[in-house]
PDB file of N, CA and C in Angstrom:
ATOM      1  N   UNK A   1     -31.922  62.189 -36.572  1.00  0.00           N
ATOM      2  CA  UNK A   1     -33.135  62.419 -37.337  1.00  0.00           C
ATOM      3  C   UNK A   1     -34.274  62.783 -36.382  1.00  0.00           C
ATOM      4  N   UNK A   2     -35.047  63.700 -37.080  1.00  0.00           N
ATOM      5  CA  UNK A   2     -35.972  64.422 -36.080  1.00  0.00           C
ATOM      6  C   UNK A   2     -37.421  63.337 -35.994  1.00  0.00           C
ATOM      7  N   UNK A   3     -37.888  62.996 -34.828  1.00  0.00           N
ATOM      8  CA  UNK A   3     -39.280  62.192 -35.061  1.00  0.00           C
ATOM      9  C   UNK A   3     -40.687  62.563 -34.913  1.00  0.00           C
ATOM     10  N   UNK A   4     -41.636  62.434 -34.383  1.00  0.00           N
ATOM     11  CA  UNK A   4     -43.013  63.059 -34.952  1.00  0.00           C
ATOM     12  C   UNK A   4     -43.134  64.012 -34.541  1.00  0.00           C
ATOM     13  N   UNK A   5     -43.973  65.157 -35.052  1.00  0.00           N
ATOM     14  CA  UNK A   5     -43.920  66.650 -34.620  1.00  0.00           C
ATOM     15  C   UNK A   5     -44.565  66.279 -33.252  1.00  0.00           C
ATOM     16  N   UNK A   6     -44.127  67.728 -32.057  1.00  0.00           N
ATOM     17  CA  UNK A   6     -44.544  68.106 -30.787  1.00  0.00           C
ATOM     18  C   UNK A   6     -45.302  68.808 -30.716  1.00  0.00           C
ATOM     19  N   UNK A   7     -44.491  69.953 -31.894  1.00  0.00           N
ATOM     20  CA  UNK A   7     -45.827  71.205 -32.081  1.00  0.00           C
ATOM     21  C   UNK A   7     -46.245  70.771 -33.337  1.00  0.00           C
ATOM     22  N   UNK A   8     -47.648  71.123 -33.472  1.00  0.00           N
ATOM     23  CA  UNK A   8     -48.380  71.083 -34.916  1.00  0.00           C
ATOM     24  C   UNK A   8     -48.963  72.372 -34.860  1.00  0.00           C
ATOM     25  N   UNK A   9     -49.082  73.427 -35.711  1.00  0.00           N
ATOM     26  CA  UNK A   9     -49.705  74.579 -35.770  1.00  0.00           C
ATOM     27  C   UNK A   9     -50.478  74.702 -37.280  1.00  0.00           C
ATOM     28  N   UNK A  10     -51.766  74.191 -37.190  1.00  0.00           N
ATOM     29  CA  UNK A  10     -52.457  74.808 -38.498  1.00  0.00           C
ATOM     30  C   UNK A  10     -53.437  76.065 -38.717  1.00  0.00           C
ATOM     31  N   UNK A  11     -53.633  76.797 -39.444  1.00  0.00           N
ATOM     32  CA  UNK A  11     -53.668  78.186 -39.469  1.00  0.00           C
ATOM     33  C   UNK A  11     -54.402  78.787 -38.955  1.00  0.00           C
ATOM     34  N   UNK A  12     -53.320  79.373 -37.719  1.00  0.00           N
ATOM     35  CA  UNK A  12     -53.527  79.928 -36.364  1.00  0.00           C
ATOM     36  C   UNK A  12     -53.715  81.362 -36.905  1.00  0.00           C
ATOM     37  N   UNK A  13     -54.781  81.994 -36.117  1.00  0.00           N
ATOM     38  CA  UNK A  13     -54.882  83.216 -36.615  1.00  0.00           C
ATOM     39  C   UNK A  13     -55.104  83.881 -35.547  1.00  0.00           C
ATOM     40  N   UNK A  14     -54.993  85.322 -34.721  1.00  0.00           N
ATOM     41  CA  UNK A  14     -54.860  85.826 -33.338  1.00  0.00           C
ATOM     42  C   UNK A  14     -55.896  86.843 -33.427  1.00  0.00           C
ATOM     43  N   UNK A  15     -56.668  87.713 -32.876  1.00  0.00           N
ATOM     44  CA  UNK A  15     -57.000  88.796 -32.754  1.00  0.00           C
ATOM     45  C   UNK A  15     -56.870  89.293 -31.433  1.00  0.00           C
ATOM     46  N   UNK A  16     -56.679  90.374 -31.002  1.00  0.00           N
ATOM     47  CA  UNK A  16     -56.233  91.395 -30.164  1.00  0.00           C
ATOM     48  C   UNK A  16     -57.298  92.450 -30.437  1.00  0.00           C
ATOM     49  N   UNK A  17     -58.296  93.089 -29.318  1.00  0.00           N
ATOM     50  CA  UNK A  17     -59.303  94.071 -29.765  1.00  0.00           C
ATOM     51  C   UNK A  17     -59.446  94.309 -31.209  1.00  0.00           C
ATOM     52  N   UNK A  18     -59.770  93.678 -31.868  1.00  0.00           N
ATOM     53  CA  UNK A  18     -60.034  93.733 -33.355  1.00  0.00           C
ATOM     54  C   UNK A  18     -59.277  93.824 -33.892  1.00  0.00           C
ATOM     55  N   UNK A  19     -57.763  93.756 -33.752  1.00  0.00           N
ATOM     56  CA  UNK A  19     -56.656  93.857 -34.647  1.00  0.00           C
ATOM     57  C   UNK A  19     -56.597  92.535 -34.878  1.00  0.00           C
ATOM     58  N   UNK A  20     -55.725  92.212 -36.237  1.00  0.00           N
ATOM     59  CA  UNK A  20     -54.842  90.737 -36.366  1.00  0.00           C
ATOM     60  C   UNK A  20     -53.557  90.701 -35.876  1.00  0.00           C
ATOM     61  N   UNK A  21     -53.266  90.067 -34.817  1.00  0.00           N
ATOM     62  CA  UNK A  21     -52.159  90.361 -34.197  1.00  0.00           C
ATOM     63  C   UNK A  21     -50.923  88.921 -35.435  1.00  0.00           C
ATOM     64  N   UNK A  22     -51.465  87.717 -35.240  1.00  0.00           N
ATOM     65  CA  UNK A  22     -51.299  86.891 -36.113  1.00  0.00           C
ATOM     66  C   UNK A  22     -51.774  85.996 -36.989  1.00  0.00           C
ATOM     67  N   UNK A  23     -51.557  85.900 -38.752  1.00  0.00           N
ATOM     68  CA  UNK A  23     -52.647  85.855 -39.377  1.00  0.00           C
ATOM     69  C   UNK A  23     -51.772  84.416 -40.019  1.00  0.00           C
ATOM     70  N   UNK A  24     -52.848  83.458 -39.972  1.00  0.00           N
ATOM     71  CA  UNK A  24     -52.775  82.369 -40.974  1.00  0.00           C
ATOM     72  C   UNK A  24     -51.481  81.701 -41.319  1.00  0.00           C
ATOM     73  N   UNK A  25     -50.897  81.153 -39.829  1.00  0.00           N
ATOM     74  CA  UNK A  25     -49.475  80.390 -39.338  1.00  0.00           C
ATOM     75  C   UNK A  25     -49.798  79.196 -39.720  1.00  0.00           C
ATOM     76  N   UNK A  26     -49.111  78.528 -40.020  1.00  0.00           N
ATOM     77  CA  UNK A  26     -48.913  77.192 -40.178  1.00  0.00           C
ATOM     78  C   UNK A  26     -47.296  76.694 -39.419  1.00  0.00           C
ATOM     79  N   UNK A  27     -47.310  75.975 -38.939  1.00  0.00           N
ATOM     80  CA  UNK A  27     -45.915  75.417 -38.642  1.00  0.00           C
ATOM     81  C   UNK A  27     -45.636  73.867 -37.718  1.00  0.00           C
ATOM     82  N   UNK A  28     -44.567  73.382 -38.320  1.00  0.00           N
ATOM     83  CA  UNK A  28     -44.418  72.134 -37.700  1.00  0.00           C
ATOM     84  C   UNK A  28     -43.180  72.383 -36.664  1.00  0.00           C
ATOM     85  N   UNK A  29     -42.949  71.242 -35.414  1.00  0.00           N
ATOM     86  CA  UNK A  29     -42.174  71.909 -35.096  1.00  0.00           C
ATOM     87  C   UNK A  29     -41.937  70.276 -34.706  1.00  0.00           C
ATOM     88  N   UNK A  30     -40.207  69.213 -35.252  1.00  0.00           N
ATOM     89  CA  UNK A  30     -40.014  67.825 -34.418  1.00  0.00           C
ATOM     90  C   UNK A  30     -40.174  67.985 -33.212  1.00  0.00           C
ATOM     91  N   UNK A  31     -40.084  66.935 -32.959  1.00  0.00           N
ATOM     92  CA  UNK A  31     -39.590  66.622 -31.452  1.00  0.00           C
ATOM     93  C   UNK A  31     -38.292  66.366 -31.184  1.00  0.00           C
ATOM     94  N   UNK A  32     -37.414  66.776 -30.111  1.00  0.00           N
ATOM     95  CA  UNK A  32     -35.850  66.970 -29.969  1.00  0.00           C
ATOM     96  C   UNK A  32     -35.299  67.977 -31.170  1.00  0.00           C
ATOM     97  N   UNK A  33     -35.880  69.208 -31.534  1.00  0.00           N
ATOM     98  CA  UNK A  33     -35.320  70.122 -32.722  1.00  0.00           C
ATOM     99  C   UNK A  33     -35.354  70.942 -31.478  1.00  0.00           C
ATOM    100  N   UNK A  34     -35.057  72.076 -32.521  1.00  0.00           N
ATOM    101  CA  UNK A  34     -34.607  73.066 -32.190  1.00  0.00           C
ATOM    102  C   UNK A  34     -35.094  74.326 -32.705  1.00  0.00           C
ATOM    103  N   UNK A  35     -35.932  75.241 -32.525  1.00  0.00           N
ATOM    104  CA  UNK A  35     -36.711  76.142 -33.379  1.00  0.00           C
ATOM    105  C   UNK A  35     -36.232  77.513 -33.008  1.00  0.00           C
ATOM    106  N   UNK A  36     -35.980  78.482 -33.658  1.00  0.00           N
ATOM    107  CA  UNK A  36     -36.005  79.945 -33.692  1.00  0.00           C
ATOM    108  C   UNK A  36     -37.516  80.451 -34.251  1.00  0.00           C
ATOM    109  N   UNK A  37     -38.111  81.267 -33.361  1.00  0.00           N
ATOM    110  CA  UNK A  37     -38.727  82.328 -34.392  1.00  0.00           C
ATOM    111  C   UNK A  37     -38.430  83.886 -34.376  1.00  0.00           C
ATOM    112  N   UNK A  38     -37.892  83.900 -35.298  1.00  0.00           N
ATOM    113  CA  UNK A  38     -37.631  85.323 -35.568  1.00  0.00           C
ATOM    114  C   UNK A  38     -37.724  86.306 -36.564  1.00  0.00           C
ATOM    115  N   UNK A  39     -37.662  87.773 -36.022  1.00  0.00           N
ATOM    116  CA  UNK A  39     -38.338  88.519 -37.238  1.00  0.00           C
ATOM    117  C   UNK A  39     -38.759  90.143 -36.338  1.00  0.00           C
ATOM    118  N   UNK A  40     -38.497  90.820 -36.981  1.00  0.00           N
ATOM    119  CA  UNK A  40     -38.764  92.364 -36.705  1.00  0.00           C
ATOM    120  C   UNK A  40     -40.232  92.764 -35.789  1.00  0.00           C
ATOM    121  N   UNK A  41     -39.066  93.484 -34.873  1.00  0.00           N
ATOM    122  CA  UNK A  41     -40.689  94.481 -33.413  1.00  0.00           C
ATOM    123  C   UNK A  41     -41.904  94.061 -34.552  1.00  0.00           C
ATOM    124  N   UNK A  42     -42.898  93.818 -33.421  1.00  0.00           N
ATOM    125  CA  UNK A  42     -44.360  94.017 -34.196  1.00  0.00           C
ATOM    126  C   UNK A  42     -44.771  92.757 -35.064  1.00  0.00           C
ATOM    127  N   UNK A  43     -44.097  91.962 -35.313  1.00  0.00           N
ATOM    128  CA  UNK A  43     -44.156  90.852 -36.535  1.00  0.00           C
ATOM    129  C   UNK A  43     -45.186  90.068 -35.787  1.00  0.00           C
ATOM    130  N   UNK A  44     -45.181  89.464 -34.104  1.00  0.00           N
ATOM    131  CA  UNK A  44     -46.546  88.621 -33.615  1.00  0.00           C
ATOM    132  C   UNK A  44     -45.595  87.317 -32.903  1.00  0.00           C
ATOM    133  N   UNK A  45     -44.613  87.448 -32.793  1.00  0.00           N
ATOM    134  CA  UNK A  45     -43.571  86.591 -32.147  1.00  0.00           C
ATOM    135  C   UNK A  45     -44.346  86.420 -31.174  1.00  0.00           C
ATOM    136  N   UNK A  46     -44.141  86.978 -30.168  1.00  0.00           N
ATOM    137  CA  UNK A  46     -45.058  87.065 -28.687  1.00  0.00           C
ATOM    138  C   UNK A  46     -45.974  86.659 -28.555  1.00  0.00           C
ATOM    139  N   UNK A  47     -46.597  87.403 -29.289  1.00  0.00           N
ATOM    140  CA  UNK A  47     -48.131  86.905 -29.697  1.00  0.00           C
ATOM    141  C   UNK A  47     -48.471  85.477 -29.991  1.00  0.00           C
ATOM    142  N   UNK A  48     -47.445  84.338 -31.008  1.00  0.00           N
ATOM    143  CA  UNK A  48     -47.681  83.491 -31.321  1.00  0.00           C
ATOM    144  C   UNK A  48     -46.973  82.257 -29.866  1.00  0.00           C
ATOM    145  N   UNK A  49     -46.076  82.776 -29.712  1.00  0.00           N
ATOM    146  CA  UNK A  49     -45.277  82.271 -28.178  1.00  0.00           C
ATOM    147  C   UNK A  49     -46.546  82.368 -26.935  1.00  0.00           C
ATOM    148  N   UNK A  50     -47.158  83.248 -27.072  1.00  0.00           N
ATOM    149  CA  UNK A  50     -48.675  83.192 -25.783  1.00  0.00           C
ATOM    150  C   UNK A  50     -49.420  82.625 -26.429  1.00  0.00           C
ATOM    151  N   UNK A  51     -50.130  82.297 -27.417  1.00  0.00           N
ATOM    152  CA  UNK A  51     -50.700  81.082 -27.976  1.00  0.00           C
ATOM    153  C   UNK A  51     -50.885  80.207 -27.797  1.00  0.00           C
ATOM    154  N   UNK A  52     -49.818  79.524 -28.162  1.00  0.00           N
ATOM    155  CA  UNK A  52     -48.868  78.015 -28.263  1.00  0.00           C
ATOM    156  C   UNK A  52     -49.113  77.803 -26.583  1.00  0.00           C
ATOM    157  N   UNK A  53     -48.836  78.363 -25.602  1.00  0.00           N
ATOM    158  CA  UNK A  53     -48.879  78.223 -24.086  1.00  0.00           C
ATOM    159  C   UNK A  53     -50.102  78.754 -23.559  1.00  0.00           C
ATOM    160  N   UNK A  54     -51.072  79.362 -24.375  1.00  0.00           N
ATOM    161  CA  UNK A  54     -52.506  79.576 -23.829  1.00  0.00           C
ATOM    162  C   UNK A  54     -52.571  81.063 -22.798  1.00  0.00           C
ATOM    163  N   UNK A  55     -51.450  81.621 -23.002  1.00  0.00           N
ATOM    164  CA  UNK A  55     -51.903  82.817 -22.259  1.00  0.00           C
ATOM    165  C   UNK A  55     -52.738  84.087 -22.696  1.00  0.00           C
ATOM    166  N   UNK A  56     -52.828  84.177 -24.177  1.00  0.00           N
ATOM    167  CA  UNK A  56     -53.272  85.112 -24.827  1.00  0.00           C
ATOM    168  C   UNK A  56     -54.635  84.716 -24.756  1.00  0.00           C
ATOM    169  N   UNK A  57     -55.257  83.277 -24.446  1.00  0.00           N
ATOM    170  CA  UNK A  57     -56.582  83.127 -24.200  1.00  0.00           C
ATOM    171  C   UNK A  57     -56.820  83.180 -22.954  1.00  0.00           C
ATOM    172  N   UNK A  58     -56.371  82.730 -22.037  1.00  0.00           N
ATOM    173  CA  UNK A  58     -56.685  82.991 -19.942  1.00  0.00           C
ATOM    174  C   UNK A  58     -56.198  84.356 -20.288  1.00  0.00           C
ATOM    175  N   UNK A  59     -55.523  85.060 -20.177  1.00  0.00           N
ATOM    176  CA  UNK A  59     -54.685  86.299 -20.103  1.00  0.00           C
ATOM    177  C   UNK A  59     -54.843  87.366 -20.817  1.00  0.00           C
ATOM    178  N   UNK A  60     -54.828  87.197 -22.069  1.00  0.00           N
ATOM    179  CA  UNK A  60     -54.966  88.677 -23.238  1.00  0.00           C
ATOM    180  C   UNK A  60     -56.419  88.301 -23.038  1.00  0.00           C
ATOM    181  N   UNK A  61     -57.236  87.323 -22.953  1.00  0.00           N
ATOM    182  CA  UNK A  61     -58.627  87.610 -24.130  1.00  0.00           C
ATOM    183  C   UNK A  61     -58.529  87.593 -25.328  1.00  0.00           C
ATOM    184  N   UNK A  62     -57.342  87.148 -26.191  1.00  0.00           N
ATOM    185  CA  UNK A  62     -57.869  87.478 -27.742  1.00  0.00           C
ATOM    186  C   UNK A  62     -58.835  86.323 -28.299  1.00  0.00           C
ATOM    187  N   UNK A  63     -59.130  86.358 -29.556  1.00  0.00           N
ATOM    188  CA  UNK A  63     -59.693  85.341 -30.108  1.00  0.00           C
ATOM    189  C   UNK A  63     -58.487  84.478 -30.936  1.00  0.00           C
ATOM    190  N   UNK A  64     -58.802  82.952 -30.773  1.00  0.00           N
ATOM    191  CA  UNK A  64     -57.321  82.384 -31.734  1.00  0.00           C
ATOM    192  C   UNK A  64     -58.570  81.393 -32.547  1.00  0.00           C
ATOM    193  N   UNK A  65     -57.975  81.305 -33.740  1.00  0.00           N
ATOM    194  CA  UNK A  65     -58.690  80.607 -34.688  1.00  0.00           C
ATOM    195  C   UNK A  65     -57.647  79.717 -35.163  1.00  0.00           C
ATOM    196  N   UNK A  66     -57.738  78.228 -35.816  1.00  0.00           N
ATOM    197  CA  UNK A  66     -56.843  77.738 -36.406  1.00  0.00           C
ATOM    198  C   UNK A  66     -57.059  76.280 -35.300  1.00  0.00           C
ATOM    199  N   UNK A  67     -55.828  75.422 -35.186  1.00  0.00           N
ATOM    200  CA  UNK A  67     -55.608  74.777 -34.652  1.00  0.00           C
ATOM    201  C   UNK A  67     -54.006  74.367 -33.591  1.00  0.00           C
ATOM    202  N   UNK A  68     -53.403  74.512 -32.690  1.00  0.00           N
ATOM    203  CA  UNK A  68     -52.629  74.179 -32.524  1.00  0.00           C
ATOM    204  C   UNK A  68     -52.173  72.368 -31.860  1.00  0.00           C
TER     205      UNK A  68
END
């Protein structure tokens, strides 16, 4: 059985030079699970993976809104 979340993601939202790179995520993620995210070129995978680890803010510059 999985026990208290590690990741908490409430609605994370990305911008990239004025684009929405990722819009209005929510996601839980246990602790000791196991997570896939997946989903078609362009969907914000990356985008949400540099997030979660803070590179899209030291690194891209985007703006992230939400909470992780």
């Amino acid at each position: 059985m999985a026990g208290a979340a590690k990741v908490d993601i409430r609605g994370l939202s990305v911008r990239q030079e004025g684009r929405a790179v990722v819009r209005e995520v929510s996601l839980t993620i246990p602790e000791k699970s196991i997570c896939a995210i997946i989903g078609p070129s362009g969907s914000g995978k990356t985008s949400l993976l540099r997030t979660i680890n803070l590179l899209s803010v030291d690194v891209d510059r985007a703006r992230v809104d939400g909470q992780i």
